[in-house]
Protein backbone atom coordinates (compact mmCIF):
# COMPACT_ATOMS: atom_id res chain seq x y z
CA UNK A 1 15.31 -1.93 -22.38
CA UNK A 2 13.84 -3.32 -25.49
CA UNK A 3 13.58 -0.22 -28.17
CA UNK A 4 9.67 -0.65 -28.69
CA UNK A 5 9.28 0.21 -24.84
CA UNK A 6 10.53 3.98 -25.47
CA UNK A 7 7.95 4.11 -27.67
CA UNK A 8 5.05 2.82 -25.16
CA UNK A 9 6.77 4.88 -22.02
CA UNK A 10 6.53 8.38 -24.17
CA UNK A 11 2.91 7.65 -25.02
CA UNK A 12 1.74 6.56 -21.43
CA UNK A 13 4.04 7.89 -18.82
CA UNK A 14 1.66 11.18 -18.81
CA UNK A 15 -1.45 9.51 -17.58
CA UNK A 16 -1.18 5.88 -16.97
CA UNK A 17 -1.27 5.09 -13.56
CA UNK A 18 2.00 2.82 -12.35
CA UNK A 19 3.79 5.95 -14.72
CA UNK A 20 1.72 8.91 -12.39
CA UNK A 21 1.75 7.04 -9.10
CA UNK A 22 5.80 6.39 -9.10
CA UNK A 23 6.93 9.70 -10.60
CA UNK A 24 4.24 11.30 -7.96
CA UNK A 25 5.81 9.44 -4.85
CA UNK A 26 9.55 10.35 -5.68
CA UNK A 27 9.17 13.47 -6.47
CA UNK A 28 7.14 14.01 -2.73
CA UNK A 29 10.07 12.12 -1.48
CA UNK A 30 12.44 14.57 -3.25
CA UNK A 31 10.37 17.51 -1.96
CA UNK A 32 10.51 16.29 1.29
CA UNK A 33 14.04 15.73 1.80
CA UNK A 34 15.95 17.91 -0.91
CA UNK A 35 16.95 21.20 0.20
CA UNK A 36 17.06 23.73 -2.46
CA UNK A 37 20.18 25.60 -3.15
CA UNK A 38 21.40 28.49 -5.81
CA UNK A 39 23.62 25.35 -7.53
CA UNK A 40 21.06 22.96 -7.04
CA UNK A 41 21.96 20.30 -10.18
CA UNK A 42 20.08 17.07 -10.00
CA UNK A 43 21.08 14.10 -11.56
CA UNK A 44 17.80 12.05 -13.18
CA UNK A 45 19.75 8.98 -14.26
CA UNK A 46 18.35 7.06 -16.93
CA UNK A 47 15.76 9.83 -17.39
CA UNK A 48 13.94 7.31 -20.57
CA UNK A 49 11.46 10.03 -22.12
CA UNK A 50 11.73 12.81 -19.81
CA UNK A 51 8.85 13.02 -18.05
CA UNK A 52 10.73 13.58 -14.51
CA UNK A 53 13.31 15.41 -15.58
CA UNK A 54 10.31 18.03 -17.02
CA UNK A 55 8.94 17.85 -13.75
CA UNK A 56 12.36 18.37 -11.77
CA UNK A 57 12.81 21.82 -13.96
CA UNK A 58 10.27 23.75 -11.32
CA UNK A 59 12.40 22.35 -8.21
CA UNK A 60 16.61 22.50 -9.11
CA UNK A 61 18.87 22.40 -12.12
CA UNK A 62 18.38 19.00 -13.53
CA UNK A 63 20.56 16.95 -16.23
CA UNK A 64 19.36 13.89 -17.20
CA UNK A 65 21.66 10.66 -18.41
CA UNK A 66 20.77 7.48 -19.94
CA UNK A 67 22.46 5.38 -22.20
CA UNK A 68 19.75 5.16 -25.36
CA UNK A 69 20.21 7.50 -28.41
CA UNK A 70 15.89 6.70 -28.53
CA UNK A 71 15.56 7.64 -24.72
CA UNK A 72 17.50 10.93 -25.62
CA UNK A 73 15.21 11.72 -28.68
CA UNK A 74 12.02 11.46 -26.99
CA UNK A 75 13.13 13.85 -23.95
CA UNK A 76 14.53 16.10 -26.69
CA UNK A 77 11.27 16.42 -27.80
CA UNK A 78 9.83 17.50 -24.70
CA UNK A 79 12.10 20.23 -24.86
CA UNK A 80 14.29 19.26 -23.06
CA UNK A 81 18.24 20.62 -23.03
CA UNK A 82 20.52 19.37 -20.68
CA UNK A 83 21.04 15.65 -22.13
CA UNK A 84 23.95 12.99 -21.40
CA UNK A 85 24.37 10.28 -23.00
CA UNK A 86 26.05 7.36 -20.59
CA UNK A 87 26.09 4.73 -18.35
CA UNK A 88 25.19 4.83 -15.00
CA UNK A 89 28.07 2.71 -13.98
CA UNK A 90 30.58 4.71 -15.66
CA UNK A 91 29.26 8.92 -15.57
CA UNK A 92 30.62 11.63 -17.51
CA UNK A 93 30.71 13.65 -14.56
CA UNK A 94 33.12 14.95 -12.26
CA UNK A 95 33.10 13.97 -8.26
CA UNK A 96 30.19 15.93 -6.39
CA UNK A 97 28.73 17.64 -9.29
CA UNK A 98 25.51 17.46 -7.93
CA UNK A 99 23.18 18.29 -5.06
CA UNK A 100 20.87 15.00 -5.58
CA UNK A 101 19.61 12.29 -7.68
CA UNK A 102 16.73 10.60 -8.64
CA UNK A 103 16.85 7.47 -10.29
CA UNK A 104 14.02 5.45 -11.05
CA UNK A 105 13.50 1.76 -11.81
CA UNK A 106 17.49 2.23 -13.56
CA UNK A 107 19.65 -0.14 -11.04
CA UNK A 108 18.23 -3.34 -12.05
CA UNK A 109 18.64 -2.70 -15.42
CA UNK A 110 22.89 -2.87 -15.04
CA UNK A 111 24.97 -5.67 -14.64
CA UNK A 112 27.19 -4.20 -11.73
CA UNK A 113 24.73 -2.28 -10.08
CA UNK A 114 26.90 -2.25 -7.16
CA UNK A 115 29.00 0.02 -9.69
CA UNK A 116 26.27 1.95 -10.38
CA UNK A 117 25.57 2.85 -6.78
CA UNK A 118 29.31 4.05 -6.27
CA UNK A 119 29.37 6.18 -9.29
CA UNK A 120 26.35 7.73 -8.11
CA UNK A 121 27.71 8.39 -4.74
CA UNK A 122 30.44 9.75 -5.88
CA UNK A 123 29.08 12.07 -8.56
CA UNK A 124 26.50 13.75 -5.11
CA UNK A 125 28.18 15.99 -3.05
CA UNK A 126 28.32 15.49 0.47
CA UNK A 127 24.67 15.93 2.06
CA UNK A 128 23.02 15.10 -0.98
CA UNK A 129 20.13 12.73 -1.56
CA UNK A 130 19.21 9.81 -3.86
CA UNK A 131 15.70 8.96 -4.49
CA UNK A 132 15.30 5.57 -5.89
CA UNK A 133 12.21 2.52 -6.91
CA UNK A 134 13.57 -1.07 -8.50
CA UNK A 135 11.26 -3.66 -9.01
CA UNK A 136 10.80 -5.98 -5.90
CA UNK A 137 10.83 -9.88 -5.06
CA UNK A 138 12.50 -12.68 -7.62
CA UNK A 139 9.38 -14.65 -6.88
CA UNK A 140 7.39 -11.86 -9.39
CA UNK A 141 10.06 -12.26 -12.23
CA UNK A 142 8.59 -12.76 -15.34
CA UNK A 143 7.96 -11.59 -19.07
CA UNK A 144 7.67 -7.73 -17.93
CA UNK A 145 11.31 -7.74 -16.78
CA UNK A 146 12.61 -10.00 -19.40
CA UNK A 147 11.01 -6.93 -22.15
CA UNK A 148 12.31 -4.61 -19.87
CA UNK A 149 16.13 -6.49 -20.09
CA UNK A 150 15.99 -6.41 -16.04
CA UNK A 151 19.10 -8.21 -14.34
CA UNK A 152 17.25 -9.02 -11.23
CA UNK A 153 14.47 -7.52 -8.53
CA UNK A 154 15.14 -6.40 -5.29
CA UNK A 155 14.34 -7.03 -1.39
CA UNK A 156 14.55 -4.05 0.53
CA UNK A 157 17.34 -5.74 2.58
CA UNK A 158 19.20 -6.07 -0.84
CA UNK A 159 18.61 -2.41 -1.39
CA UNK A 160 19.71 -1.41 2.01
CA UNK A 161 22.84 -3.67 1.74
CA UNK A 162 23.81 -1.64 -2.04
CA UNK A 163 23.15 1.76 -0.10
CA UNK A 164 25.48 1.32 2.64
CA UNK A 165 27.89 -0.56 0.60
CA UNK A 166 28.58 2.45 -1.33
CA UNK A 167 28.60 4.42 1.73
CA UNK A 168 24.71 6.30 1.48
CA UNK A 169 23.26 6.41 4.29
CA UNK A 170 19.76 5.45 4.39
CA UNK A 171 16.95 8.01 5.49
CA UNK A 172 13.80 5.62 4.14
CA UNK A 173 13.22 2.52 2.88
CA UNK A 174 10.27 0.32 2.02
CA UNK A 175 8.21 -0.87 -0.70
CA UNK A 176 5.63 0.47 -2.69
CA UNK A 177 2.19 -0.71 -4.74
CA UNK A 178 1.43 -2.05 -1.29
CA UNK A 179 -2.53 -2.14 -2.10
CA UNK A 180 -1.93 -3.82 -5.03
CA UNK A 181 0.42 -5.63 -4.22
CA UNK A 182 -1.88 -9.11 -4.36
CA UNK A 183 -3.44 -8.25 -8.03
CA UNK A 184 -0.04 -7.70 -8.80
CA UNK A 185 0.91 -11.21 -8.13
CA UNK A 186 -1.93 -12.91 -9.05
CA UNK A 187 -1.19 -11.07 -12.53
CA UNK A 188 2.26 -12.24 -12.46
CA UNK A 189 1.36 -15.89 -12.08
CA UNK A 190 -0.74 -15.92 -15.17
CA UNK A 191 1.36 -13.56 -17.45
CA UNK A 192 4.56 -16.25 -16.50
CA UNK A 193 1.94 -19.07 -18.40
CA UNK A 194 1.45 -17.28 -21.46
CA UNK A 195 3.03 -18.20 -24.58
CA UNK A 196 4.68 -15.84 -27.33
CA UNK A 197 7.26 -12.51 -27.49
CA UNK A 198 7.96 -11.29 -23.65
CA UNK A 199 5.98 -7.71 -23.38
CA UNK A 200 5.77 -5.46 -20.42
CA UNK A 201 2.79 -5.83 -18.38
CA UNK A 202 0.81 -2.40 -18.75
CA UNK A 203 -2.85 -3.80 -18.59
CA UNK A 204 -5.04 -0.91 -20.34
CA UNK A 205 -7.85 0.19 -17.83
CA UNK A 206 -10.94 2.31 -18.29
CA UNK A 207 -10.25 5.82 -17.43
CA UNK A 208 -12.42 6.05 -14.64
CA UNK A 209 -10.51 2.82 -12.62
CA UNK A 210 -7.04 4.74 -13.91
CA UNK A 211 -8.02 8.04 -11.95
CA UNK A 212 -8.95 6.07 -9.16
CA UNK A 213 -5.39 3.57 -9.00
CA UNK A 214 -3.93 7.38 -9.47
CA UNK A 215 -5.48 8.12 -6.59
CA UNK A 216 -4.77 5.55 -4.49
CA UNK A 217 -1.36 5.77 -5.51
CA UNK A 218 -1.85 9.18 -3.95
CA UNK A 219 -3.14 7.96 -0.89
CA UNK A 220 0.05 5.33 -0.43
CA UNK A 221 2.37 8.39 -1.56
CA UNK A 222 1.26 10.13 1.78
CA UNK A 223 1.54 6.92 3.89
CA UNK A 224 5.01 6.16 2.65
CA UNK A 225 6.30 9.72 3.94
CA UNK A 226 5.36 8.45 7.46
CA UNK A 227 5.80 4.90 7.70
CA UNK A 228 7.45 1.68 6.02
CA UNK A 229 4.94 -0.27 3.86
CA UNK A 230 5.80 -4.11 4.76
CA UNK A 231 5.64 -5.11 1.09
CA UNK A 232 4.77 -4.12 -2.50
CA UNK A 233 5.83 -4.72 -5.88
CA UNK A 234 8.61 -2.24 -5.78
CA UNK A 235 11.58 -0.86 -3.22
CA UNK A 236 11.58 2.88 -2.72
CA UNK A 237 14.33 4.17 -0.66
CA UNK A 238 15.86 7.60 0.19
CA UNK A 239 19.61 7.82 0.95
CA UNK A 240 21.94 10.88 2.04
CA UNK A 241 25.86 11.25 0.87
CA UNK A 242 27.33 11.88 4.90
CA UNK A 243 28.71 15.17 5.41
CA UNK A 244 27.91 18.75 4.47
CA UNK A 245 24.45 19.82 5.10
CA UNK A 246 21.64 18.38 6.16
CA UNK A 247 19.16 17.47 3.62
């Protein structure tokens, strides 16, 4: 991720709305199916600012990893402890170390993801969980993920296909931003016409129409827990390490 976007993520990822709804539907997700344990550590790979990993502090033992010095600072300042810095296709951690792990919009962002989704089956012990969002459909490619330094987007059956491959396997799967899904794309069509440095696409709103995408983010948070959204601008997906306990 371009450096600048730290900056942006730290100052908006407590109220803006795409920040709120996605942190707000994995951690229900996490709630849902993590079962808490006396040496509950949870993994938040490529944690950025911190703002889940602060969250995940009321639920287990979490350790957060990414792989920018800047990413690092700005959690630290949240006052936050247990830092690593790594790659996600390559942990500093030994087989099993942990009970779960959330990892949010992180997998597109590395080369080898398939990698990625070994290491982080190996480093969950057996019965643990990975909560997980990319960025959906090539079709919506555009500046955003080029400022971002995305490798690709996802189809669910893409995500599926990575799960199993490492040997997850998968307890839910579908997209998410289903509502707005078609402003999404219209957006996406225009912003690929512009001219000038690729930015990411956070479109300021007034605060009343932010509350209200926050709450129907809320609204497709509770759907998602009971059914598969056909599309969206993002994948979410659960998956389970076989063996051990049931999560």
């Amino acid at each position: 991720m371009n450096e600048g976007e730290y900056e942006k993520m730290y100052r908006l990822e407590g109220h803006y709305w795409w920040f709120v709804g996605r942190r707000s539907l994995a951690l229900s997700l996490f709630d849902r199916h993590f079962r808490r344990s006396a040496d509950g550590c949870v993994l938040d790979l490529g944690c950025g600012t911190g703002a889940v990993l602060q969250e995940l502090q009321c639920r287990a033992k979490p350790v957060g990893l990414d792989m920018s010095d800047q990413a690092l600072a700005f959690s630290r300042s949240r006052g936050l402890e247990r830092l690593v810095r790594g790659r996600g296709e390559a942990m500093p951690f030994r087989s099993g170390a942990f009970a779960g792990a959330i990892a949010l919009d992180v997998f597109e962002h590395i080369e080898d993801d398939e990698a990625a989704f070994r290491e982080v089956f190996r480093a969950i012990r057996p019965g643990g969980i990975l909560v997980l969002s990319v960025p959906a459909f090539r079709s919506l490619w555009g500046p955003h993920d080029v400022a971002l330094m995305h490798h690709r987007r996802y189809r669910k059956s893409e995500v599926e296909a990575r799960l199993r491959g490492a040997g997850f396997e998968v307890v839910k799967l579908g997209y998410s931003v289903f509502f707005l899904f078609p402003v999404v794309v219209v957006w996406r069509f225009f912003e690929k016409r512009k001219r000038g440095p690729a930015t990411a696409s956070l479109v300021s709103v007034p605060k009343p129409v932010n509350s209200f995408l926050i709450t129907l983010q809320g609204v497709e948070a509770r759907l998602i827990g009971s059914v598969s959204l056909p599309w969206g601008s993002s994948v979410v997906a659960v998956a389970r390490r076989p063996g051990g306990d049931s999560v």
